[in-house]
N, C-alpha and C. Protein backbone atom coordinates (compact mmCIF):
# COMPACT_ATOMS: atom_id res chain seq x y z
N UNK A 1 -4.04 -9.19 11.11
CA UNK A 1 -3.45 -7.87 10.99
C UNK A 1 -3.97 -7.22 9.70
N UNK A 2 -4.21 -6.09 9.77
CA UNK A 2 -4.93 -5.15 8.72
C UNK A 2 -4.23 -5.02 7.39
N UNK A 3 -4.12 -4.95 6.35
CA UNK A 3 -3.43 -4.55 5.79
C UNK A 3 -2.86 -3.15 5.53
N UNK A 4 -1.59 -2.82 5.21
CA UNK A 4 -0.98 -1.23 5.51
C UNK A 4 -1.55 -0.63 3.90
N UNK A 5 -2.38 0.40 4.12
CA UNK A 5 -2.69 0.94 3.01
C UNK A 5 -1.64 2.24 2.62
N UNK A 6 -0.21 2.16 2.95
CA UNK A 6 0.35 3.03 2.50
C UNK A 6 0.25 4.16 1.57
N UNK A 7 -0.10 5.74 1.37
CA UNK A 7 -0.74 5.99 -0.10
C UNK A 7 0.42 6.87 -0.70
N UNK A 8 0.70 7.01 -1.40
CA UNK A 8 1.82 7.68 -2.13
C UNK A 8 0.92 8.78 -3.10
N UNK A 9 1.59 9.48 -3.01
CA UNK A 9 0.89 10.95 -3.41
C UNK A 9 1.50 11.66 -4.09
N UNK A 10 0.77 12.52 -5.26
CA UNK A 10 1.11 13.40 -6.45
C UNK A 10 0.35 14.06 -7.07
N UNK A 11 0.30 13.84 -8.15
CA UNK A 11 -1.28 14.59 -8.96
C UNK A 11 -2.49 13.65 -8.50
N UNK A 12 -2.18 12.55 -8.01
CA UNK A 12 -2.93 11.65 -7.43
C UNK A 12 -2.69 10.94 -6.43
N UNK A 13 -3.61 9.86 -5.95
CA UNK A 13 -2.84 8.81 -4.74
C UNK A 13 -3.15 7.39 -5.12
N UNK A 14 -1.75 6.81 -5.15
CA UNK A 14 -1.74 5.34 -5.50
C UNK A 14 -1.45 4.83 -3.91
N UNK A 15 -2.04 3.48 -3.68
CA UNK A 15 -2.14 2.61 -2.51
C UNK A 15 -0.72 1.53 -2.91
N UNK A 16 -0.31 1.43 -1.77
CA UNK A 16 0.70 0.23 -2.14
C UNK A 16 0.29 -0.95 -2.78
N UNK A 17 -1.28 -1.40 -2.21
CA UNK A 17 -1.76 -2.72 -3.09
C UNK A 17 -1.79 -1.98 -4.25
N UNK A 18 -2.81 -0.79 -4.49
CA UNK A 18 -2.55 -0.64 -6.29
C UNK A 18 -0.89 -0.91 -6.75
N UNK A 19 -0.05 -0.18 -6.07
CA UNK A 19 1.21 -0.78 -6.90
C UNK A 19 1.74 -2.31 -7.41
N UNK A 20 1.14 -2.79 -5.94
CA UNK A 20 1.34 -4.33 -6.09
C UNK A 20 0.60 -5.22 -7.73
N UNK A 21 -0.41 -4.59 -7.76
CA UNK A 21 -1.49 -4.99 -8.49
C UNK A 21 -0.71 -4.94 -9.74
N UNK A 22 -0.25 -3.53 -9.55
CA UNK A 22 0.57 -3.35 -11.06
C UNK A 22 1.71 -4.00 -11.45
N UNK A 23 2.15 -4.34 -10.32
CA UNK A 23 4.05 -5.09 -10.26
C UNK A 23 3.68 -6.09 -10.61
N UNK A 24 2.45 -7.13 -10.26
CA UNK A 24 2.32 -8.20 -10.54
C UNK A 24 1.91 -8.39 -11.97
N UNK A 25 0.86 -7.43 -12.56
CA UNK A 25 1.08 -7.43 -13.90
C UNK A 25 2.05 -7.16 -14.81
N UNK A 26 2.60 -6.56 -14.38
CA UNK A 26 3.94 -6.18 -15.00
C UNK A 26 5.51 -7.58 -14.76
N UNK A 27 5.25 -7.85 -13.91
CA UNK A 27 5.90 -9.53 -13.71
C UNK A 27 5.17 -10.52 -14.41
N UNK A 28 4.29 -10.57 -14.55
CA UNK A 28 3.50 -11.35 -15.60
C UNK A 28 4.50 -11.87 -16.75
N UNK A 29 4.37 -10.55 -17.27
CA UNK A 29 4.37 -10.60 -18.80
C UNK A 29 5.92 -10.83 -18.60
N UNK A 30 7.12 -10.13 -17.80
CA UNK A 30 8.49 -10.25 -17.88
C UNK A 30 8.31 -11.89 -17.52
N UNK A 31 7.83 -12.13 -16.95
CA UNK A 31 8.53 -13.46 -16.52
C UNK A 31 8.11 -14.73 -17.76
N UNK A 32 6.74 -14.11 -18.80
CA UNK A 32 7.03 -15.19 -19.52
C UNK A 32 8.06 -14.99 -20.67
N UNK A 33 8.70 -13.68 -21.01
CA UNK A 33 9.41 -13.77 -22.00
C UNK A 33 11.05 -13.52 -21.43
N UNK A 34 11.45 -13.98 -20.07
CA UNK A 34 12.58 -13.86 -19.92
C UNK A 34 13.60 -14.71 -20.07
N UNK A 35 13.22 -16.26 -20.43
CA UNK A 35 13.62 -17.43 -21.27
C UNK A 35 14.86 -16.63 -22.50
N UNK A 36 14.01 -15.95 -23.17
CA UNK A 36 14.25 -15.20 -24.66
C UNK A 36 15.99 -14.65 -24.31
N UNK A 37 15.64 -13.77 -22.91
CA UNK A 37 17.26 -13.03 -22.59
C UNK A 37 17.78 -14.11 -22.22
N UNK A 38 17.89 -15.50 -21.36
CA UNK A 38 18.08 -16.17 -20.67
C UNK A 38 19.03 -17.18 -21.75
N UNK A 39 18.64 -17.49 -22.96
CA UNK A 39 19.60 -18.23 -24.28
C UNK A 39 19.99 -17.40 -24.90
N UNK A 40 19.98 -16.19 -24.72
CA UNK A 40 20.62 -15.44 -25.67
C UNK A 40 21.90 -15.16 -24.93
N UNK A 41 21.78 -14.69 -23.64
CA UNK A 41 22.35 -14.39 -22.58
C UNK A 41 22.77 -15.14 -21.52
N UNK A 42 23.24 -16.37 -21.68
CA UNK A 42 22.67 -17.22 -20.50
C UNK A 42 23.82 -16.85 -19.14
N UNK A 43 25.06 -16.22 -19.19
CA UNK A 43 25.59 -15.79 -17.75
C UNK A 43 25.05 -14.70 -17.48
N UNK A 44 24.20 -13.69 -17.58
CA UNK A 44 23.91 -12.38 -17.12
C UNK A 44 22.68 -12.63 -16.60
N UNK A 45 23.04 -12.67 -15.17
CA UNK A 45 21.76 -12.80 -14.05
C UNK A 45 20.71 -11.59 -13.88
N UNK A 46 21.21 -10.37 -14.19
CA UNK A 46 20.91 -9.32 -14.06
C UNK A 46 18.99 -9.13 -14.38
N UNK A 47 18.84 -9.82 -15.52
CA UNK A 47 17.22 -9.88 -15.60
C UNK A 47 16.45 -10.88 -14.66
N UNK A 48 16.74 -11.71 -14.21
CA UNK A 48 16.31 -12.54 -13.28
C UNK A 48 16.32 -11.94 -11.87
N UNK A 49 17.58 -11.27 -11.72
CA UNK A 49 17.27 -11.14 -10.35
C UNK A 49 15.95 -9.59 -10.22
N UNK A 50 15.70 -9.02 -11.20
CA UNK A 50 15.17 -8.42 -11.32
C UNK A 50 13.70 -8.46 -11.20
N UNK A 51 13.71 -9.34 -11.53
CA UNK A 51 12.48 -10.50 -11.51
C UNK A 51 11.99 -10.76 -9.76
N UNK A 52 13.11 -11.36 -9.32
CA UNK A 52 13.09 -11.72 -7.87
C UNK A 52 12.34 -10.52 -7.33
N UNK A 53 13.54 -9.69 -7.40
CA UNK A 53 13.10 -8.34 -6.58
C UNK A 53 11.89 -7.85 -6.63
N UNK A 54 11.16 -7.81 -8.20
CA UNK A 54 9.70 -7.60 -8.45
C UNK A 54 8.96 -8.66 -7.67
N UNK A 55 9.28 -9.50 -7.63
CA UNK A 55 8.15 -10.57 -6.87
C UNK A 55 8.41 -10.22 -5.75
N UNK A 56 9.26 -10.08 -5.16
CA UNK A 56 9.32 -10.02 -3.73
C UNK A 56 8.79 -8.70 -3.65
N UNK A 57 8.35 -7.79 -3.48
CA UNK A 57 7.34 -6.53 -3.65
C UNK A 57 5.92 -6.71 -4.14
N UNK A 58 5.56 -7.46 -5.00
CA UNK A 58 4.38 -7.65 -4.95
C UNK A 58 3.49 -8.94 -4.55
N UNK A 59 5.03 -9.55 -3.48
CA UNK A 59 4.29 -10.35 -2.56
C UNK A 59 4.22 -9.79 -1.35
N UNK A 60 4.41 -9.18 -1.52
CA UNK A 60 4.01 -8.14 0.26
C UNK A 60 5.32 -7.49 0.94
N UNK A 61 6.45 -7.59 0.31
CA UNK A 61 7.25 -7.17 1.25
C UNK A 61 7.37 -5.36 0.88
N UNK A 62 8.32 -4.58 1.61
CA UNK A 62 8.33 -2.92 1.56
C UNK A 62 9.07 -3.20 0.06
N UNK A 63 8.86 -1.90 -0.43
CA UNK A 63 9.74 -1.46 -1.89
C UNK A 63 10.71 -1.07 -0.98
N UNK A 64 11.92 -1.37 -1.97
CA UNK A 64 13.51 -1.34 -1.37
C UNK A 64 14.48 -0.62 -2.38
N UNK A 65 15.60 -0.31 -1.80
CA UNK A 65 16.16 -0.11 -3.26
C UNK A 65 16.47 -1.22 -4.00
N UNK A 66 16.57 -2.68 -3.59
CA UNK A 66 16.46 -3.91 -4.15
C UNK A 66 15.85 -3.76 -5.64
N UNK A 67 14.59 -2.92 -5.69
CA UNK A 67 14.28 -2.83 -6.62
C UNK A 67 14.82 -1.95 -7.79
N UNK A 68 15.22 -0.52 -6.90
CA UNK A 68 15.44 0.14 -8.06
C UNK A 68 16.92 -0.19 -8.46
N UNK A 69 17.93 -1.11 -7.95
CA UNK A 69 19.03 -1.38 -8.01
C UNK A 69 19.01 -2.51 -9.07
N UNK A 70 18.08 -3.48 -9.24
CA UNK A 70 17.78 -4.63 -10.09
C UNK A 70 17.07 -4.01 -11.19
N UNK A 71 16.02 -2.73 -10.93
CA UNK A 71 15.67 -2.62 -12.36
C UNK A 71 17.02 -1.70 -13.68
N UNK A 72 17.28 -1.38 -12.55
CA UNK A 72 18.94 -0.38 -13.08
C UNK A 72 19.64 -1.15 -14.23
N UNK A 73 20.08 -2.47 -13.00
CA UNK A 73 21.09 -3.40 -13.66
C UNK A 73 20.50 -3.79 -14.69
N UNK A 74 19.05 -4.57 -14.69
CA UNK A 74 18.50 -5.13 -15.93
C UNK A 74 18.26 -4.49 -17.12
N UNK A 75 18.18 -2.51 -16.47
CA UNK A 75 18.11 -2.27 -18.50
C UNK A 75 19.24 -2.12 -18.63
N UNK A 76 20.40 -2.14 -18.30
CA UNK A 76 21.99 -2.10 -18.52
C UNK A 76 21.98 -3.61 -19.38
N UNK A 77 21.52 -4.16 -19.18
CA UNK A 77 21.81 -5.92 -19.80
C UNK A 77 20.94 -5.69 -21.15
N UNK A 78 19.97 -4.79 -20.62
CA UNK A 78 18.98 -4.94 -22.27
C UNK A 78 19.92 -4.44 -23.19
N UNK A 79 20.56 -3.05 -22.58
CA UNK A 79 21.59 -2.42 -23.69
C UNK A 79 22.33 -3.51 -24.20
N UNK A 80 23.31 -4.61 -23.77
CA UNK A 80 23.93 -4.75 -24.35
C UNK A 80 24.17 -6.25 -24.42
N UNK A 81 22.41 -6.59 -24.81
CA UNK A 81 22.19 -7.78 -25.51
C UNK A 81 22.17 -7.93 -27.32
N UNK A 82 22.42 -9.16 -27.57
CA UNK A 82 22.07 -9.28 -29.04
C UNK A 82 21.60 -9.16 -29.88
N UNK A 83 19.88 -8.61 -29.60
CA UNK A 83 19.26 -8.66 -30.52
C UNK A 83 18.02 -7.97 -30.16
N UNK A 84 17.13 -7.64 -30.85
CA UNK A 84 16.05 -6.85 -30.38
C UNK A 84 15.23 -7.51 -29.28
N UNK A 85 14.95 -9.33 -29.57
CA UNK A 85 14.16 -9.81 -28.74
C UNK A 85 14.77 -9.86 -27.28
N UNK A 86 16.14 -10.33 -27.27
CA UNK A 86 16.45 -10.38 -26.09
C UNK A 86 16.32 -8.99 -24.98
N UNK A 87 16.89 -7.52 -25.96
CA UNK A 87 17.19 -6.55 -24.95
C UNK A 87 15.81 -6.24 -24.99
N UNK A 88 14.20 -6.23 -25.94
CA UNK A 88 12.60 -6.18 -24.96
C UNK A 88 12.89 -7.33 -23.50
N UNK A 89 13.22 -8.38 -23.57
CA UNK A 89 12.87 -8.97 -22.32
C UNK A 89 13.67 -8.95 -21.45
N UNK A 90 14.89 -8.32 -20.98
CA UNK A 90 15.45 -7.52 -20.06
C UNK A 90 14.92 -6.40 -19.95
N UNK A 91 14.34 -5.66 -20.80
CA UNK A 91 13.89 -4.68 -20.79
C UNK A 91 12.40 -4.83 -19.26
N UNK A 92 12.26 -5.81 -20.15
CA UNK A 92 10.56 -5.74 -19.05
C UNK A 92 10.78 -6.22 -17.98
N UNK A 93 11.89 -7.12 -17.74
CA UNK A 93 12.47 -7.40 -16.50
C UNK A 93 12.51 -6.33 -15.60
N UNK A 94 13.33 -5.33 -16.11
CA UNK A 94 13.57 -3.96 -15.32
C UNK A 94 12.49 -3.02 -14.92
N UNK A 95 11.63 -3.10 -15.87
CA UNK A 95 10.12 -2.58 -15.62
C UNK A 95 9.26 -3.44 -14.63
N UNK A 96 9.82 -4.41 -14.63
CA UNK A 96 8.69 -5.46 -13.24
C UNK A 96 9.45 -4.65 -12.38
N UNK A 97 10.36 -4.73 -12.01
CA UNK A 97 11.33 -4.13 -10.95
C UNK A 97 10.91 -2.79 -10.24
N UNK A 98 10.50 -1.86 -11.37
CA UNK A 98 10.56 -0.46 -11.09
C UNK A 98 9.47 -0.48 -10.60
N UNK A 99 8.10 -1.34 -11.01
CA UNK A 99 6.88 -0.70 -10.91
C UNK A 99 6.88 -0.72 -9.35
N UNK A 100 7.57 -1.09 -8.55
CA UNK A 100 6.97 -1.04 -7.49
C UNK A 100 7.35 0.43 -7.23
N UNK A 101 7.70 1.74 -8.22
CA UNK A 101 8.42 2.96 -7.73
C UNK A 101 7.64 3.69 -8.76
N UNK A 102 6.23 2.73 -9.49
CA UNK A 102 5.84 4.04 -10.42
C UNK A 102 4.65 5.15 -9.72
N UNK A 103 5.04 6.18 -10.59
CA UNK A 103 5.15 7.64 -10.04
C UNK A 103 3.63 7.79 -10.18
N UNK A 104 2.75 8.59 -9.07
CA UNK A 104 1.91 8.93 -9.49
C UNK A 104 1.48 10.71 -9.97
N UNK A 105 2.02 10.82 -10.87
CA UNK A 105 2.23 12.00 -12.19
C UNK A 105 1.22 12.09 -13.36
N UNK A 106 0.59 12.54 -13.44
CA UNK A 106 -0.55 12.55 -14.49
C UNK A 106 0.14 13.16 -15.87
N UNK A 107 1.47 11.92 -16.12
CA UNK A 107 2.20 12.37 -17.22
C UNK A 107 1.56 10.73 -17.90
N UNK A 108 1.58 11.09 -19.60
CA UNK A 108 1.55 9.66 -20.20
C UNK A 108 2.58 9.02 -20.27
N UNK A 109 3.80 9.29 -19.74
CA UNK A 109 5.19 8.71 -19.91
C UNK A 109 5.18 7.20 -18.76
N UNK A 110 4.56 8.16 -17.98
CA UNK A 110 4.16 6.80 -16.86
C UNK A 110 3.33 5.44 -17.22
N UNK A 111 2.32 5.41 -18.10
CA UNK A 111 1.82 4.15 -18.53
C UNK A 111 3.02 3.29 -18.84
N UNK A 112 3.96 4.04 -19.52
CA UNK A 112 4.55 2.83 -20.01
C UNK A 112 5.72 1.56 -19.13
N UNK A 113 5.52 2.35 -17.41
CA UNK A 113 5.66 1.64 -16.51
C UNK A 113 4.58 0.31 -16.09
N UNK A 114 3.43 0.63 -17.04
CA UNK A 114 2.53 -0.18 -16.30
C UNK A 114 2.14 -0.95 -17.33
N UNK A 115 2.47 -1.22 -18.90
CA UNK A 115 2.31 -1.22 -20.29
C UNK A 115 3.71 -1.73 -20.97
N UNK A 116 4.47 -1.21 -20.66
CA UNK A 116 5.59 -1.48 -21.99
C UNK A 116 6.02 -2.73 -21.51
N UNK A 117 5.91 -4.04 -20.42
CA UNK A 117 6.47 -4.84 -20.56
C UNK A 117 5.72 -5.93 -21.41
N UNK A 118 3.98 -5.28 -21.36
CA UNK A 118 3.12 -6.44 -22.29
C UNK A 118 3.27 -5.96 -23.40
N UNK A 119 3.62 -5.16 -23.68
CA UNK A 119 3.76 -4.54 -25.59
C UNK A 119 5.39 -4.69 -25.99
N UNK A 120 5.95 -5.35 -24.85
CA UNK A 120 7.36 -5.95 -25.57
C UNK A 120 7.11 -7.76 -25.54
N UNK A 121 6.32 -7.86 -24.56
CA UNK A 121 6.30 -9.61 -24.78
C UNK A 121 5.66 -9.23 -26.13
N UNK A 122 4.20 -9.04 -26.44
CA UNK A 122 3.73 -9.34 -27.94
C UNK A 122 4.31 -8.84 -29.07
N UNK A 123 5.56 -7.73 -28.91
CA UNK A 123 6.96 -7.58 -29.99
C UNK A 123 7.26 -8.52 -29.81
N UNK A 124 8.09 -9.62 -29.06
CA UNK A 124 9.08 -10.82 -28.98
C UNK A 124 8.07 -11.58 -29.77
N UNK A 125 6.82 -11.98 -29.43
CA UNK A 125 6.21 -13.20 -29.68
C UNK A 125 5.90 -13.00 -31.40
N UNK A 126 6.14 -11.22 -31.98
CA UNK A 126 6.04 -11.01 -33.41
C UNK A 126 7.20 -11.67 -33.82
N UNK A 127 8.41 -11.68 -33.20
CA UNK A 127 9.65 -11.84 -33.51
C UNK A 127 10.14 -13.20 -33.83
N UNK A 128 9.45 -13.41 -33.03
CA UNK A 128 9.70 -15.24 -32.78
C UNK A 128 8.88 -15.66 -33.61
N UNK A 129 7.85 -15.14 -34.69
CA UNK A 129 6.81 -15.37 -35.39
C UNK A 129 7.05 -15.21 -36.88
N UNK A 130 8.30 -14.49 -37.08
CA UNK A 130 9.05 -14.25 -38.20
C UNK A 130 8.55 -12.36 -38.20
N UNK A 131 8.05 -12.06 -37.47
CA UNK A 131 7.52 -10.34 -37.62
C UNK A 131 6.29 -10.69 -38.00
N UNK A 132 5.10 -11.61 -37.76
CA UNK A 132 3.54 -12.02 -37.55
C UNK A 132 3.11 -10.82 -36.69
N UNK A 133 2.39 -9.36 -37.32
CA UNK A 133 1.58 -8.79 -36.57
C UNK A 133 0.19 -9.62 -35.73
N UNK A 134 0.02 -10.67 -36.43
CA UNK A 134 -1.33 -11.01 -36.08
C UNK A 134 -1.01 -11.94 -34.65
N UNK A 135 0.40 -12.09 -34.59
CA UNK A 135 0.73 -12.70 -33.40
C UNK A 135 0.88 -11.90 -32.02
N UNK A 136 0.98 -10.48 -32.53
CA UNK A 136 0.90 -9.19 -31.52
C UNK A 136 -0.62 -8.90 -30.91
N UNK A 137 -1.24 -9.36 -32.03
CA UNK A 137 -2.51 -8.78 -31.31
C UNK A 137 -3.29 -9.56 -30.51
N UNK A 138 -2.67 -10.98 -30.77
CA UNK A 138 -3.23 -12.33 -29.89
C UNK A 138 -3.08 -11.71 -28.31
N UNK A 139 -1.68 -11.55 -28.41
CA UNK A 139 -1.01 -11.19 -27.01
C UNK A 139 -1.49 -10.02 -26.34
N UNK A 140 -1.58 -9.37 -27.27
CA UNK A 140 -2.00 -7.50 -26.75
C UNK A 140 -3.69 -8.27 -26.31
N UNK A 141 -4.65 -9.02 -26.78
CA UNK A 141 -5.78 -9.48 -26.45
C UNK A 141 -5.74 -9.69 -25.17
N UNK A 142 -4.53 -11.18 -25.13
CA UNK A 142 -4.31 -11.70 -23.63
C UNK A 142 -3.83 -10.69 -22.77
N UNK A 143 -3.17 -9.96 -23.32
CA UNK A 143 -3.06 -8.81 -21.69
C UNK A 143 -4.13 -8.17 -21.56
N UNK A 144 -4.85 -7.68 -22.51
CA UNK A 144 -6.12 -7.25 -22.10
C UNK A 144 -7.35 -7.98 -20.99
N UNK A 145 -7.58 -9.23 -21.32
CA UNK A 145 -7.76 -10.30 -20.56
C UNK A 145 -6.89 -10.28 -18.88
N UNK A 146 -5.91 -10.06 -19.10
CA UNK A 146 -5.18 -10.27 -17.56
C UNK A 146 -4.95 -9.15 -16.89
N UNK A 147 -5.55 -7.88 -17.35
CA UNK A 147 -5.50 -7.17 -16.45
C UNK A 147 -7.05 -6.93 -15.93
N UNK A 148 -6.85 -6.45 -14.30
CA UNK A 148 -8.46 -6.61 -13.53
C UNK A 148 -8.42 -5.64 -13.28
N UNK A 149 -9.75 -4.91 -12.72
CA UNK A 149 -10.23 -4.13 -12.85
C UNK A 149 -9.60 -3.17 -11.89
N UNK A 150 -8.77 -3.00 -10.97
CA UNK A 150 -7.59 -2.20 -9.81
C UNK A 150 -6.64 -1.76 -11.22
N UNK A 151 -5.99 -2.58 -11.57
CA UNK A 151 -4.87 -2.23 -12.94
C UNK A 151 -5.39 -1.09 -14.05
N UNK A 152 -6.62 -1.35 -14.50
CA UNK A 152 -7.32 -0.85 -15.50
C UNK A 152 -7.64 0.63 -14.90
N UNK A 153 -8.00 0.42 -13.72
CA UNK A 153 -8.36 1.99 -12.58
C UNK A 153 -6.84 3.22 -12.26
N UNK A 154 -5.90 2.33 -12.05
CA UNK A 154 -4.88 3.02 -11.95
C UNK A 154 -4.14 3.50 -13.08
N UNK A 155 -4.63 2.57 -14.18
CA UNK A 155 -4.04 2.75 -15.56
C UNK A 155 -5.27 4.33 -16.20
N UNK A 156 -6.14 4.38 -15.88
CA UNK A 156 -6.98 5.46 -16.14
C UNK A 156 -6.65 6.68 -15.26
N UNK A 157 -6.05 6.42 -14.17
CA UNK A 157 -5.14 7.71 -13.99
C UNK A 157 -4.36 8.79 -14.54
N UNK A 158 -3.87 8.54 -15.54
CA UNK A 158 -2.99 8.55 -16.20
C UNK A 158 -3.09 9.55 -17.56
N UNK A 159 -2.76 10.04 -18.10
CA UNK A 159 -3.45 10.27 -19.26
C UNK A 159 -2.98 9.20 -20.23
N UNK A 160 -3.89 9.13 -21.60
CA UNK A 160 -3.55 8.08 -22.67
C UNK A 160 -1.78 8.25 -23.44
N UNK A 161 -0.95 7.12 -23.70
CA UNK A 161 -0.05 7.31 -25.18
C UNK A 161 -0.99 7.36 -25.94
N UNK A 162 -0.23 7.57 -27.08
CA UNK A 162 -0.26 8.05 -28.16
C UNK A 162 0.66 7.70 -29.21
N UNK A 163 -0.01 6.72 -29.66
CA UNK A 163 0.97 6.08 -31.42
C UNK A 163 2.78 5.79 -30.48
N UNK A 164 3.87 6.74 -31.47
CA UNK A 164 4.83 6.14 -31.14
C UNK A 164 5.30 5.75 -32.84
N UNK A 165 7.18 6.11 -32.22
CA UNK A 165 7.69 5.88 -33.57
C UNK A 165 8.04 4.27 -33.57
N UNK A 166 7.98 3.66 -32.56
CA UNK A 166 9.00 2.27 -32.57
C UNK A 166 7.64 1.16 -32.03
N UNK A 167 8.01 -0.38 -32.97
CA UNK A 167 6.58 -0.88 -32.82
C UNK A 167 6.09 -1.09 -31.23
N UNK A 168 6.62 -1.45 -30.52
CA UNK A 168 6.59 -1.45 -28.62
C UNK A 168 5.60 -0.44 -28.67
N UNK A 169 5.97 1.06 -29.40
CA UNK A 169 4.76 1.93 -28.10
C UNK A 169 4.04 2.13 -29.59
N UNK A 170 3.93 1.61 -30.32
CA UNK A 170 2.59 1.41 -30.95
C UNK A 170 1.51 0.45 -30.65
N UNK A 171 2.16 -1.01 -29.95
CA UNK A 171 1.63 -1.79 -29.20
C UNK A 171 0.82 -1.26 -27.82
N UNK A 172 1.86 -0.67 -27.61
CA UNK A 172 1.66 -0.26 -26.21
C UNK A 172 0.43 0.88 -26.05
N UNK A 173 0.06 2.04 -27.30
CA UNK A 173 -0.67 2.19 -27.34
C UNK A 173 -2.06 1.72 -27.74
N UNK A 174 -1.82 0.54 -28.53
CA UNK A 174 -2.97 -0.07 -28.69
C UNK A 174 -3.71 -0.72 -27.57
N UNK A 175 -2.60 -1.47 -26.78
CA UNK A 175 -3.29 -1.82 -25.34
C UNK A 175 -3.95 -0.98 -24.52
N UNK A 176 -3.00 0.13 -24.26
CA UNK A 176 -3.94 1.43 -23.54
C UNK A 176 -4.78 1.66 -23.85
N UNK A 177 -5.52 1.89 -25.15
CA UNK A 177 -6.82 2.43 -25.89
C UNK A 177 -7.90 1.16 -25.34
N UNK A 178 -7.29 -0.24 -25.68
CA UNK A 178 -8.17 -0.98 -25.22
C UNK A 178 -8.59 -1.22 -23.94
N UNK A 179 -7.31 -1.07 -23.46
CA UNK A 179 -7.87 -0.94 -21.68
C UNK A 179 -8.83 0.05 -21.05
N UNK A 180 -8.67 0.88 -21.79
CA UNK A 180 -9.08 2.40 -21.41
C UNK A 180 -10.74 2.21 -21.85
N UNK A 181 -11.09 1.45 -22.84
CA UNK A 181 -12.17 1.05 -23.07
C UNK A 181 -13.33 0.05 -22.43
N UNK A 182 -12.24 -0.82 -21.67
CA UNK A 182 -12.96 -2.05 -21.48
C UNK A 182 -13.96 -1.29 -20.32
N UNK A 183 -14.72 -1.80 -20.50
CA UNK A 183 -16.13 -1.49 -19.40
C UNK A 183 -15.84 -2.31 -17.45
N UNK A 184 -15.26 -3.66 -18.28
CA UNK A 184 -15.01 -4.22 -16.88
C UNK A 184 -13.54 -5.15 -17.35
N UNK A 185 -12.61 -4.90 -16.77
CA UNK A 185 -11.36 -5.33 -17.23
C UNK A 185 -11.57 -6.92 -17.36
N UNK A 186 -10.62 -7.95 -17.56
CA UNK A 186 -10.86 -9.27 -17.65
C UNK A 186 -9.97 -9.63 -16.02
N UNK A 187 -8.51 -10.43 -16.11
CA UNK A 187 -8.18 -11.28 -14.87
C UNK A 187 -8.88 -11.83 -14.94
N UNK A 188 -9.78 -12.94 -15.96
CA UNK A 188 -10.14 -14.21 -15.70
C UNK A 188 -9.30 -15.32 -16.15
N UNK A 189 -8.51 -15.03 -16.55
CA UNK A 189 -7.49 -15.71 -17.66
C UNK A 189 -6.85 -16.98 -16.57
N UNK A 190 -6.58 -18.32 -16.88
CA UNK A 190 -5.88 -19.22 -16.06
C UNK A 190 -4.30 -19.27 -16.14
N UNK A 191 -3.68 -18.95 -15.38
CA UNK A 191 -1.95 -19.22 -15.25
C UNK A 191 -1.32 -19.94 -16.31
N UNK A 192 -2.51 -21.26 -16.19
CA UNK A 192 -1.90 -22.70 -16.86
C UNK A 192 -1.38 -22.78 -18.00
């Protein structure tokens, strides 16, 4: 059976696999720093299932409100977690969630559907580092590395951020600039 190239339409047209492409990057990065909400937080399911819902969308099933109902709940949990690290990784939880609903708008507000959950893992991993910038840029590297060349295409849709008062979308713009650069994205990177 063919695959359904669904296209969603705006200032542009995104394909459901491009969304997928993106959900999965964007689950990436939530799912390695959701541990972080998970001891800080440990009864509030709300980022996990958020999680679910993102996977289950960018393993092939339709976008549901499953999603936008889990990414809802999960930045509700970011609000009113403990500490900066925990409410970034609910945070990106909710952003795996959404991407399967990001907009195609040739606004820069939108990258950070496709961006702010890897520029909050490499905040956490500053955090967890004692505030180690040099530990941000390891990470901002490795996402550079893990995104392929579909991600990098849809991410050039877009127009660029720009700086930013709070360190996340200073990150977040640094990734964009680099992405926006790379000639041929990476996704060679191993899981392991």
């Amino acid at each position: 059976m063919a695959a359904r190239r669904t296209v969603v339409s705006g200032d542009f047209d995104l394909t459901m696999d491009e969304l997928r492409v993106v959900a999965r990057y964007v689950l990436r990065h939530a799912e390695d720093v959701l541990p972080v909400f998970e001891r800080a937080v440990p009864d509030d399911p709300r980022p996990r299932a958020a999680i679910e819902a993102a996977r289950t969308f960018a393993d092939g099933a339709d976008r549901t409100k499953l999603q936008r109902v889990t990414s809802i709940d999960a930045h509700r949990a970011a609000r009113s977690a403990p500490d900066e690290a925990a409410r970034l990784a609910a945070r990106s939880a909710g952003d795996a969630a959404a991407a399967a609903y990001l907009h195609p708008l040739a606004q820069a507000s939108q990258v950070g559907h496709i961006l702010r959950a890897a520029a909050s893992a490499a905040r956490i991993g500053e955090l967890t580092a004692g505030g180690d910038p040099a530990v941000g840029d390891a990470l901002l590297d490795r996402s550079r590395r893990l995104a392929d060349p579909v991600l990098v295409d849809v991410l050039r849709r877009y127009p660029p951020v720009t700086g930013g008062s709070s360190r996340v979308a200073r990150l977040m713009s640094t990734l964009d600039g680099a992405l926006r650069r790379t000639p041929e994205a990476g996704g060679t990177e191993d899981r392991s």
